[in-house]
PDB file of N, CA and C in Angstrom:
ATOM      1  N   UNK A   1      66.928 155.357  12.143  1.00  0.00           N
ATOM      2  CA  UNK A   1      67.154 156.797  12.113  1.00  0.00           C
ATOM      3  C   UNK A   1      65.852 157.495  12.478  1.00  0.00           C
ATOM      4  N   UNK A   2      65.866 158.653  13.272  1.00  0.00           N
ATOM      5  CA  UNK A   2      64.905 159.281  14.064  1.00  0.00           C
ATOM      6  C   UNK A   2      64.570 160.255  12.763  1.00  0.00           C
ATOM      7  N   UNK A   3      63.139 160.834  12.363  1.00  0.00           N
ATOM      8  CA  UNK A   3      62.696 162.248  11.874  1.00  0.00           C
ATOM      9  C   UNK A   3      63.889 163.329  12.237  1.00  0.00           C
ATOM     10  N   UNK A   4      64.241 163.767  13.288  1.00  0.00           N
ATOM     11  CA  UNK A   4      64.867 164.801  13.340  1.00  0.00           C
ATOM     12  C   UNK A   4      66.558 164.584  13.252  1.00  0.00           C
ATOM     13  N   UNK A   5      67.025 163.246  12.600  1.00  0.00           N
ATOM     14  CA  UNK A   5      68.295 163.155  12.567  1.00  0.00           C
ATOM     15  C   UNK A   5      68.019 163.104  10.723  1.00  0.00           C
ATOM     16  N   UNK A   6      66.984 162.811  10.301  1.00  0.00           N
ATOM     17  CA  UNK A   6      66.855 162.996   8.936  1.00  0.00           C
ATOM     18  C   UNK A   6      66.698 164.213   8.518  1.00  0.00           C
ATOM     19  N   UNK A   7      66.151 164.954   8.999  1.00  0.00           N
ATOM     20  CA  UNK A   7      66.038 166.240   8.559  1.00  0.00           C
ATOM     21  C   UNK A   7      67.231 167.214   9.030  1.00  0.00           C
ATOM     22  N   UNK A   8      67.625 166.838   9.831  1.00  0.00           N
ATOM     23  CA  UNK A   8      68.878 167.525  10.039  1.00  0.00           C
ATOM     24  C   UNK A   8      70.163 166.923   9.210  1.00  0.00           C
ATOM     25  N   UNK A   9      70.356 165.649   8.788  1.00  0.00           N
ATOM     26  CA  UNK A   9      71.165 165.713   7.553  1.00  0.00           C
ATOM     27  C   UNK A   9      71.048 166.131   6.474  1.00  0.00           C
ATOM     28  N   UNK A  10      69.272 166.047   5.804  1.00  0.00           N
ATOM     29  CA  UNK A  10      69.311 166.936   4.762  1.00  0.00           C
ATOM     30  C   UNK A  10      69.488 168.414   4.649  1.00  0.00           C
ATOM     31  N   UNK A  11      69.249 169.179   5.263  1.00  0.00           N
ATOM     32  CA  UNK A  11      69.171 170.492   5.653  1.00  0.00           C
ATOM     33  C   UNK A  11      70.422 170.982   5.487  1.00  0.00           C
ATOM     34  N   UNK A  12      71.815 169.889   6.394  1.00  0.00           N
ATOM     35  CA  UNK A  12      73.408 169.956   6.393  1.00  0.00           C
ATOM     36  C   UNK A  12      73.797 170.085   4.636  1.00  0.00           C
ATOM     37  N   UNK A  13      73.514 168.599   4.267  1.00  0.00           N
ATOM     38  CA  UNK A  13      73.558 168.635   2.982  1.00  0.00           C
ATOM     39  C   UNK A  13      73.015 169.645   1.934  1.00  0.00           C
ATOM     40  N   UNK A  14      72.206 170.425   1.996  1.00  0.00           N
ATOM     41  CA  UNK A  14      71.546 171.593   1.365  1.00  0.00           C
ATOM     42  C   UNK A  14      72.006 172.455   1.239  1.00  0.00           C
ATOM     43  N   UNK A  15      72.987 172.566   3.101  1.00  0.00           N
ATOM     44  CA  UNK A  15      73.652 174.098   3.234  1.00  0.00           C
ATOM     45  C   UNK A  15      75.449 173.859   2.423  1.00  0.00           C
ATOM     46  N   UNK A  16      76.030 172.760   2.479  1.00  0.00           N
ATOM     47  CA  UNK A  16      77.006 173.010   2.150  1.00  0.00           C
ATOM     48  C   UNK A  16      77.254 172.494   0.679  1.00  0.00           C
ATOM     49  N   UNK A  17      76.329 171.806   0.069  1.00  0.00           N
ATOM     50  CA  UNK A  17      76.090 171.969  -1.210  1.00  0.00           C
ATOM     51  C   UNK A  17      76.066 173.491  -2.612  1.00  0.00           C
ATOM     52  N   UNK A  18      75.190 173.920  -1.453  1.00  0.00           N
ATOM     53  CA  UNK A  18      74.841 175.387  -1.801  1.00  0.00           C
ATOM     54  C   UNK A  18      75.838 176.680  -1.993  1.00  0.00           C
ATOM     55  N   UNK A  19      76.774 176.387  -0.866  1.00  0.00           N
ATOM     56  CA  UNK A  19      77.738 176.959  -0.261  1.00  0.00           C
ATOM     57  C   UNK A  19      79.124 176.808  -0.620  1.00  0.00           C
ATOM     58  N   UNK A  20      79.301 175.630  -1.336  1.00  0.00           N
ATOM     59  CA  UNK A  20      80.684 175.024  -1.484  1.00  0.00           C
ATOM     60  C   UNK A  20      80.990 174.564  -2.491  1.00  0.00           C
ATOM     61  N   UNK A  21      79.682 174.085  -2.997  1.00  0.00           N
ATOM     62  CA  UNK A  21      80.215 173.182  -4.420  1.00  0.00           C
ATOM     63  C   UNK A  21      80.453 172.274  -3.537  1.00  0.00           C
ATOM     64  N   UNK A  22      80.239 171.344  -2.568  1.00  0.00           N
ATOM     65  CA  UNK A  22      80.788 170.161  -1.725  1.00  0.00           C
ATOM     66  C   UNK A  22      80.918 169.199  -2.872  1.00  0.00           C
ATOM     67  N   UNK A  23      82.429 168.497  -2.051  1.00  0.00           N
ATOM     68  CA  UNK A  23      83.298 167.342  -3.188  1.00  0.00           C
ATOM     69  C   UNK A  23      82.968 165.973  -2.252  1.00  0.00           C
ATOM     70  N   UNK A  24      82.089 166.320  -0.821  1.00  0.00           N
ATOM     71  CA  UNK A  24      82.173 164.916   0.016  1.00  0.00           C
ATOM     72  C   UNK A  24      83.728 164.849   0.858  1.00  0.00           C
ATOM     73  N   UNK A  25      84.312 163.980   0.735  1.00  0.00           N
ATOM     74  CA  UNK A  25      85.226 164.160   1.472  1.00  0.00           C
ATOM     75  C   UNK A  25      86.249 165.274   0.903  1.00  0.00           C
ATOM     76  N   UNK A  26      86.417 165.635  -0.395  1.00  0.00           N
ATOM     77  CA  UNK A  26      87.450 166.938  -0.191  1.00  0.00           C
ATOM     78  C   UNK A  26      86.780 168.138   0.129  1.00  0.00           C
ATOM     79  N   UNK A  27      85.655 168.323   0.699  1.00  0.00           N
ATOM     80  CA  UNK A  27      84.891 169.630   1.016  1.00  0.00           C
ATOM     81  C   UNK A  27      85.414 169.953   2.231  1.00  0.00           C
ATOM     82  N   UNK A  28      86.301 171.330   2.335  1.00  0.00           N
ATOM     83  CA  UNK A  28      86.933 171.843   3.736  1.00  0.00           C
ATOM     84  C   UNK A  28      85.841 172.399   4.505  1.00  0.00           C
ATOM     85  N   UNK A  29      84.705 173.057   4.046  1.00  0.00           N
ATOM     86  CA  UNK A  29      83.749 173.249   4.876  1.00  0.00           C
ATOM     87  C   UNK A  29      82.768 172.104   5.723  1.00  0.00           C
ATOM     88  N   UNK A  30      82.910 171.240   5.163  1.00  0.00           N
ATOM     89  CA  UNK A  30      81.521 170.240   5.750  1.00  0.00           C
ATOM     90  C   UNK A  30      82.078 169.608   7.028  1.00  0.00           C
ATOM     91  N   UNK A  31      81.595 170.338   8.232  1.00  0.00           N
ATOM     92  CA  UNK A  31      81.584 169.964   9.547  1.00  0.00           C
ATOM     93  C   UNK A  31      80.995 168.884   9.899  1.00  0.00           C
ATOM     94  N   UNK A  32      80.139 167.862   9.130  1.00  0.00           N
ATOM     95  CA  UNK A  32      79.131 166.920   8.965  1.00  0.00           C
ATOM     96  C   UNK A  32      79.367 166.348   8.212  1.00  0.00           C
ATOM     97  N   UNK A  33      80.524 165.363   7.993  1.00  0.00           N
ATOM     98  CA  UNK A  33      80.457 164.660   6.741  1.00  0.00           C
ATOM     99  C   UNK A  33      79.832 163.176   7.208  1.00  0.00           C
ATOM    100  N   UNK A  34      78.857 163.008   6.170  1.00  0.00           N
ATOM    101  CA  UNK A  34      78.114 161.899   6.421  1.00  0.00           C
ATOM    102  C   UNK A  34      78.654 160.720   5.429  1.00  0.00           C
ATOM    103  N   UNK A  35      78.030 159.493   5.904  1.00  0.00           N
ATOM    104  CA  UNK A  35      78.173 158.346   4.915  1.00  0.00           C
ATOM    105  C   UNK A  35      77.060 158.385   4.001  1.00  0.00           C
ATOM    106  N   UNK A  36      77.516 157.781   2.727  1.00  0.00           N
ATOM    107  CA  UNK A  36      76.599 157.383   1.715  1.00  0.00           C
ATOM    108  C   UNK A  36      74.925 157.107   2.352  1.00  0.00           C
ATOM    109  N   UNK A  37      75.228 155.947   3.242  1.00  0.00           N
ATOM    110  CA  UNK A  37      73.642 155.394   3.522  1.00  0.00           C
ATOM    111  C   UNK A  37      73.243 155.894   3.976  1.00  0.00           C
ATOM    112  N   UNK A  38      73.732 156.739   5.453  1.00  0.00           N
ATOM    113  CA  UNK A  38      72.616 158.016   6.239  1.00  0.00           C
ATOM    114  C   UNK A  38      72.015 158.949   4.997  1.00  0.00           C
ATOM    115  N   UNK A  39      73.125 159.533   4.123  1.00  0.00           N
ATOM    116  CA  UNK A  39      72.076 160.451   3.394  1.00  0.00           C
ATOM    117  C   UNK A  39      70.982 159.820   2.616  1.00  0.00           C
ATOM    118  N   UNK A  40      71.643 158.442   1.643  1.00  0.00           N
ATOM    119  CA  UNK A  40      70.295 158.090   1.001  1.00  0.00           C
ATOM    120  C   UNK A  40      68.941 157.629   2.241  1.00  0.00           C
ATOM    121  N   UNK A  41      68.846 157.038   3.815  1.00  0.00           N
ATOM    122  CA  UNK A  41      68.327 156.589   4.469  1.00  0.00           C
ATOM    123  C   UNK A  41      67.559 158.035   4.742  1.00  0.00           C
ATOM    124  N   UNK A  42      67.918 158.748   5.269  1.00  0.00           N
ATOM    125  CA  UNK A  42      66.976 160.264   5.233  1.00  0.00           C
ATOM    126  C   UNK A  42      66.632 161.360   3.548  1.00  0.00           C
ATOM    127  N   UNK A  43      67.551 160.304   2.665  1.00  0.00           N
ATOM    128  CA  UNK A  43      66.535 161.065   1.805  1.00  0.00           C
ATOM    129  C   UNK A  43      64.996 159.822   1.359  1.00  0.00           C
ATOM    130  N   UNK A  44      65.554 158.742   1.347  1.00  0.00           N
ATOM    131  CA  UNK A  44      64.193 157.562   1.579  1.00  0.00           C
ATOM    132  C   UNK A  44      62.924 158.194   2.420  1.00  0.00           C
ATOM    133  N   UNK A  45      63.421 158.450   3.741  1.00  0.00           N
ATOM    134  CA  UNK A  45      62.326 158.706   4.571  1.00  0.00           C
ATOM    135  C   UNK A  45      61.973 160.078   4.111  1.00  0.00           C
ATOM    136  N   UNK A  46      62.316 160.899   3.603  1.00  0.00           N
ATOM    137  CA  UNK A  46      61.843 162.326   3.095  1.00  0.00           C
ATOM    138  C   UNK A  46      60.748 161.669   2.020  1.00  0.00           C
ATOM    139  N   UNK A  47      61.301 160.717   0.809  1.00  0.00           N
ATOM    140  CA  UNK A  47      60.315 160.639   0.007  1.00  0.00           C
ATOM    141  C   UNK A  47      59.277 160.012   0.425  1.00  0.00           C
ATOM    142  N   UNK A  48      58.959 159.400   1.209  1.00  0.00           N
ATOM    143  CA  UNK A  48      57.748 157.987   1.730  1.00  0.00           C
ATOM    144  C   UNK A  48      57.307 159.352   2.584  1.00  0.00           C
ATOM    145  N   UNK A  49      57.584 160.313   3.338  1.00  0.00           N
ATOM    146  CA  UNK A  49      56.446 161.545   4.091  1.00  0.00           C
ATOM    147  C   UNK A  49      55.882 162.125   2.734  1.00  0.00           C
ATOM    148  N   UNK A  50      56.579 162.759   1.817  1.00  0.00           N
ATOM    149  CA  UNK A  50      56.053 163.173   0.853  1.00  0.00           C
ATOM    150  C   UNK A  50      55.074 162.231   0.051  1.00  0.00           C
ATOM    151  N   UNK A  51      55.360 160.771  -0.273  1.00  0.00           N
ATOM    152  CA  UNK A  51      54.348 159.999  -0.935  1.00  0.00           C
ATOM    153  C   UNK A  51      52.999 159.878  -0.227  1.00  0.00           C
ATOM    154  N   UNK A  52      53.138 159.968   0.994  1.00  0.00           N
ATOM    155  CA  UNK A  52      51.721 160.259   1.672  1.00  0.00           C
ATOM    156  C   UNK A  52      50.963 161.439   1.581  1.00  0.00           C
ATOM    157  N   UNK A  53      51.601 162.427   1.510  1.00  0.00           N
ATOM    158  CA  UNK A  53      50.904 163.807   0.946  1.00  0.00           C
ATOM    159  C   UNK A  53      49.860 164.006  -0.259  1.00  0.00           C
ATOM    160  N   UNK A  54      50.408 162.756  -0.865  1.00  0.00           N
ATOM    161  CA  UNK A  54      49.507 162.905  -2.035  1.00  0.00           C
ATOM    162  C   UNK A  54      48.097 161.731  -1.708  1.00  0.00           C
ATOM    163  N   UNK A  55      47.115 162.376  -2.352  1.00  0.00           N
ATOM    164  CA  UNK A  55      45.872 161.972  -1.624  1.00  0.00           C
ATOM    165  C   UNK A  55      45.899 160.257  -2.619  1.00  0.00           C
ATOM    166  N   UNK A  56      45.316 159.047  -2.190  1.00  0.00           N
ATOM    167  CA  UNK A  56      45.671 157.837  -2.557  1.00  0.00           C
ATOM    168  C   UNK A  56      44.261 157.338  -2.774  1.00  0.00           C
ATOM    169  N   UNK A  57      43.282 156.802  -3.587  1.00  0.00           N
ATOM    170  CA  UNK A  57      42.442 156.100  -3.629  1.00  0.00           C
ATOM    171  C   UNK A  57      42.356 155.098  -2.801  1.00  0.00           C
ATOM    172  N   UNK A  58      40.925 154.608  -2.142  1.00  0.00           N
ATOM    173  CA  UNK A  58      41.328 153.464  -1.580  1.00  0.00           C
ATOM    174  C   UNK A  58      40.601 152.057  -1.865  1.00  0.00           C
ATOM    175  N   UNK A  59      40.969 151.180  -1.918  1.00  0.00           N
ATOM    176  CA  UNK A  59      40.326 149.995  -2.521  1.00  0.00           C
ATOM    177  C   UNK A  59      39.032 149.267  -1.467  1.00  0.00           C
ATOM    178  N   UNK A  60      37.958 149.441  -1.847  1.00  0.00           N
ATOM    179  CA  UNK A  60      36.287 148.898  -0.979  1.00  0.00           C
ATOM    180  C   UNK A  60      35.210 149.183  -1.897  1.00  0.00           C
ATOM    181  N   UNK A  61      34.205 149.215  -1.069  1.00  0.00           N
ATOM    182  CA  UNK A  61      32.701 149.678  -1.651  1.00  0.00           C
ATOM    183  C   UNK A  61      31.982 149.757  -0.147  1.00  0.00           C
ATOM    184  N   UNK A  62      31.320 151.323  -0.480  1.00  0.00           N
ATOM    185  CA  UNK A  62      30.272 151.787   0.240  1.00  0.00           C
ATOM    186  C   UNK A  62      30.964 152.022   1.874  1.00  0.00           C
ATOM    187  N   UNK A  63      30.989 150.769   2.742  1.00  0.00           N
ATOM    188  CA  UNK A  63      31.445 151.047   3.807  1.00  0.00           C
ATOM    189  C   UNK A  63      32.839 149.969   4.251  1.00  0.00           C
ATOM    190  N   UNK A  64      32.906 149.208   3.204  1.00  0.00           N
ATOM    191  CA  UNK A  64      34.286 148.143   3.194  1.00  0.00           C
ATOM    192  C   UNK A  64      35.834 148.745   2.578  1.00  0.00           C
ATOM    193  N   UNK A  65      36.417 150.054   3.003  1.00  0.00           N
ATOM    194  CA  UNK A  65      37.758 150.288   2.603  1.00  0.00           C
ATOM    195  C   UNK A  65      38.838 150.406   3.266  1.00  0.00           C
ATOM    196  N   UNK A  66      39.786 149.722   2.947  1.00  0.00           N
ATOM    197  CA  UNK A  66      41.015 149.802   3.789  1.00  0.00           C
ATOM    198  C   UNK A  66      42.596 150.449   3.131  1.00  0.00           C
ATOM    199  N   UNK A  67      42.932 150.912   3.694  1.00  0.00           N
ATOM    200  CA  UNK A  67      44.071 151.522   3.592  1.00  0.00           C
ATOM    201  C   UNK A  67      44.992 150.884   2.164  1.00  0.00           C
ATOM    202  N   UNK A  68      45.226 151.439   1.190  1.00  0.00           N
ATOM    203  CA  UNK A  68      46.263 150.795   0.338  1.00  0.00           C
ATOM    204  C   UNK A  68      47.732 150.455   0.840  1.00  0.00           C
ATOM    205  N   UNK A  69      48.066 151.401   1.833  1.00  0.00           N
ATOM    206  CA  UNK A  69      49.228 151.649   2.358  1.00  0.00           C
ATOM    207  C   UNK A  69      49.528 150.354   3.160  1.00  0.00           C
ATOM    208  N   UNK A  70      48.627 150.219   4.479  1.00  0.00           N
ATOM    209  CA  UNK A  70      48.383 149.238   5.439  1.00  0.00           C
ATOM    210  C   UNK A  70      48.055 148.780   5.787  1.00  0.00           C
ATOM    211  N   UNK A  71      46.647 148.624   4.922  1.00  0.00           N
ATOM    212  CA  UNK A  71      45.492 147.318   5.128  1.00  0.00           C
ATOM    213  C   UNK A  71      44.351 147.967   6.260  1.00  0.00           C
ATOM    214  N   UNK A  72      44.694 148.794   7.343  1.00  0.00           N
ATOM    215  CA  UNK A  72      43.840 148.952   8.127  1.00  0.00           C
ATOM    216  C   UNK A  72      42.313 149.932   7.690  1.00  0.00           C
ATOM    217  N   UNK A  73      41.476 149.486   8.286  1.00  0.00           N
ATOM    218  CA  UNK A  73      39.943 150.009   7.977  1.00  0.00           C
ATOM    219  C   UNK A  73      39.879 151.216   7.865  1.00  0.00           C
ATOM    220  N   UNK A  74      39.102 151.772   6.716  1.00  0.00           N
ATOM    221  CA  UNK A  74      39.057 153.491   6.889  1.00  0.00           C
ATOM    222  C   UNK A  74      37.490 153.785   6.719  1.00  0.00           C
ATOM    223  N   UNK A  75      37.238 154.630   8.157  1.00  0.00           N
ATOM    224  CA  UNK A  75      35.702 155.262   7.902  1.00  0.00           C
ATOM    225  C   UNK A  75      35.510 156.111   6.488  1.00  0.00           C
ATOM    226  N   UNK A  76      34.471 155.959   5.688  1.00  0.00           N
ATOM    227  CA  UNK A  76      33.849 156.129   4.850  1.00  0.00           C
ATOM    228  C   UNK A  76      32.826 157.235   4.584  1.00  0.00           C
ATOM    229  N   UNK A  77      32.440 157.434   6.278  1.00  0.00           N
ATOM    230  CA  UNK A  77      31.245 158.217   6.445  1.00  0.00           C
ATOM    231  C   UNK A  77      29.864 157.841   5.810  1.00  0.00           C
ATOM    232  N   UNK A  78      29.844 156.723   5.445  1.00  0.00           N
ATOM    233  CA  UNK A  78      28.538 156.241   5.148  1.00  0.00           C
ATOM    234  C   UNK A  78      28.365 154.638   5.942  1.00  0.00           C
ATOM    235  N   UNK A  79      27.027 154.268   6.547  1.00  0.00           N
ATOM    236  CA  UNK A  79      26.968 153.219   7.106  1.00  0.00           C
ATOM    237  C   UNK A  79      26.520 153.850   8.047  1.00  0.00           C
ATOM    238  N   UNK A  80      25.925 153.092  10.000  1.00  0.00           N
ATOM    239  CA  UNK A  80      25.467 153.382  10.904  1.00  0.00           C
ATOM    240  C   UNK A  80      26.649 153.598  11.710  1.00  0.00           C
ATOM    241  N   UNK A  81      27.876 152.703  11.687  1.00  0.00           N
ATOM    242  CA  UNK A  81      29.032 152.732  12.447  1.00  0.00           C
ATOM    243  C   UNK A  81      29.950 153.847  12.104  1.00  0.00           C
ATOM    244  N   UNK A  82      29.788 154.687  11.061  1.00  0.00           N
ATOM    245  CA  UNK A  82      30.866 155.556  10.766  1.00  0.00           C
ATOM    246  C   UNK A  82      30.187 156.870   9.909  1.00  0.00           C
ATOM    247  N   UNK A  83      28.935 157.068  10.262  1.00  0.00           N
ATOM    248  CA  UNK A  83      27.436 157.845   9.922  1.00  0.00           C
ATOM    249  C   UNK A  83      28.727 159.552   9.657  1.00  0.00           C
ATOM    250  N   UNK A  84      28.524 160.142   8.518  1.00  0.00           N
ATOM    251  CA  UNK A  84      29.502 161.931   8.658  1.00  0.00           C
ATOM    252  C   UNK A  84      30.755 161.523   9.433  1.00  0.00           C
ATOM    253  N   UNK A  85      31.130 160.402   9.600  1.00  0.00           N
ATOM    254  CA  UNK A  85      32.613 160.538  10.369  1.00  0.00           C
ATOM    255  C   UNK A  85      33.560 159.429   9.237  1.00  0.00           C
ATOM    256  N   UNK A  86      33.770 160.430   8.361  1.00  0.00           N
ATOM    257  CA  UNK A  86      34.978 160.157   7.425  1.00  0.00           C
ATOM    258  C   UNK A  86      36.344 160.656   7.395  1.00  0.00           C
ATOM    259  N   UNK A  87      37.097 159.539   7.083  1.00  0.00           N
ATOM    260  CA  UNK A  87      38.876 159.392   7.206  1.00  0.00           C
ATOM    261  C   UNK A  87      39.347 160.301   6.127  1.00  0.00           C
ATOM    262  N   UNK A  88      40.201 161.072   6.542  1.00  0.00           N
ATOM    263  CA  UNK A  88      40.665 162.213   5.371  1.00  0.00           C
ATOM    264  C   UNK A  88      42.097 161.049   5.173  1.00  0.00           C
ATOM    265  N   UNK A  89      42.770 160.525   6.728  1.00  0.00           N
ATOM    266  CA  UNK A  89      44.199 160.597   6.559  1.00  0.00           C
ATOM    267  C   UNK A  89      44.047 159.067   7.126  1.00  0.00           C
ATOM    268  N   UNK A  90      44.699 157.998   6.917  1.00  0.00           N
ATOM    269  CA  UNK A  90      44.603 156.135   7.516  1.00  0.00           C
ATOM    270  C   UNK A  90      45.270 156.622   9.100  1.00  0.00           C
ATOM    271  N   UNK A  91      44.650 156.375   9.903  1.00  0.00           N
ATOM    272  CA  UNK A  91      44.678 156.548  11.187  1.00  0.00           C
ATOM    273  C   UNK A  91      46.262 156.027  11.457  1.00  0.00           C
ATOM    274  N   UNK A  92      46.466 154.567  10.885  1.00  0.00           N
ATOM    275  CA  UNK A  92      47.637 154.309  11.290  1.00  0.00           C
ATOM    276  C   UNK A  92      48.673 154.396  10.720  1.00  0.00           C
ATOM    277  N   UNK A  93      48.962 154.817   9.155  1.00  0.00           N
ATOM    278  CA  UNK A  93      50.316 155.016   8.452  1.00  0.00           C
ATOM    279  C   UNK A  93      50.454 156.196   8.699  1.00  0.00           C
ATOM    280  N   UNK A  94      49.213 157.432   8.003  1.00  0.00           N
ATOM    281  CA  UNK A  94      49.029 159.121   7.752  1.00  0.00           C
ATOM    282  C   UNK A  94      48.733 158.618   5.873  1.00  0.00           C
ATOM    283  N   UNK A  95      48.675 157.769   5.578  1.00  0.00           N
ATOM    284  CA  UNK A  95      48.599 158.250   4.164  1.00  0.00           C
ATOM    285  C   UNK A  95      47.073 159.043   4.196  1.00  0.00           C
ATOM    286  N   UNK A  96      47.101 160.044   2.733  1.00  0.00           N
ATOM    287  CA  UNK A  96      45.970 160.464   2.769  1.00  0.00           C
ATOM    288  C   UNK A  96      44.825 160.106   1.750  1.00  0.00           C
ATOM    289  N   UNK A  97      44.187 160.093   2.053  1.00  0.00           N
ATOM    290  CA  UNK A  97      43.002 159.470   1.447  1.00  0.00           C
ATOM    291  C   UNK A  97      41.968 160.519   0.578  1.00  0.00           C
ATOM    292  N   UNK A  98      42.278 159.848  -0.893  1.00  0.00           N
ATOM    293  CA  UNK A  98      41.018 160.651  -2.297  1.00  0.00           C
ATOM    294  C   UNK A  98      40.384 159.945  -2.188  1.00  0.00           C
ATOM    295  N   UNK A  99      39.166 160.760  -1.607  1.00  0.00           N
ATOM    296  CA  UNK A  99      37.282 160.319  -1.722  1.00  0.00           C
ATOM    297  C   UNK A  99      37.298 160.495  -3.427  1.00  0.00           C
ATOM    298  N   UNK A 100      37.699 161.254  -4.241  1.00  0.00           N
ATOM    299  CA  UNK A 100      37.634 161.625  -5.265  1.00  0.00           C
ATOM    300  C   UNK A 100      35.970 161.624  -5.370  1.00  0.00           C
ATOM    301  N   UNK A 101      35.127 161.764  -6.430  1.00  0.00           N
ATOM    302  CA  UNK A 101      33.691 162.001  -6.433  1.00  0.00           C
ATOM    303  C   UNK A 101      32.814 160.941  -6.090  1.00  0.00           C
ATOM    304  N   UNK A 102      32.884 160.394  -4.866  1.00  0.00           N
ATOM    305  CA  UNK A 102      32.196 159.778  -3.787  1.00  0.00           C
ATOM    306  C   UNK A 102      31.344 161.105  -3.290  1.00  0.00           C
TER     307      UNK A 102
END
């Protein structure tokens, strides 16, 4: 399932929820009636964008940290190779990254 087929089922689901009291299949309004798994499958992917929003510690020392999410390397901004050029967000998932009082 694509971002914009997820967000466009939840959005469906929002409006005729809101609107109807929707019963699922006895709802005469819902032009969109979906299956069980599309909605839980775009509400999954709603929560895992949101779990990245929140800033994540990451497991190293000094200039050795990698992503909790995906293992991959995250500049630190300390060291010669990554000197003021520190990772707010893991280049390759988006999770975001707490320097917390570093």
């Amino acid at each position: 399932m694509k971002e914009e087929q997820a967000i466009d089922i939840i959005k469906n689901e929002i409006k005729c929820v809101q609107s109807t009291n929707c019963l699922r299949e006895e709802c005469p309004n819902c032009d969109l009636v979906m299956q069980t798994n599309e909605i839980l499958e775009a509400l999954n992917m709603a929560i895992e964008a949101l779990q990245k929003r929140i800033p994540m510690k990451m497991p190293g020392t000094y200039t050795n940290y990698k992503c909790a999410v995906c293992g991959r390397r995250i500049r630190s901004g300390k060291g010669s190779s990554s000197y003021k050029s520190r990772d707010y967000y893991c280049q390759k998932c988006g999770q975001m990254i707490d320097w917390g009082a570093e």
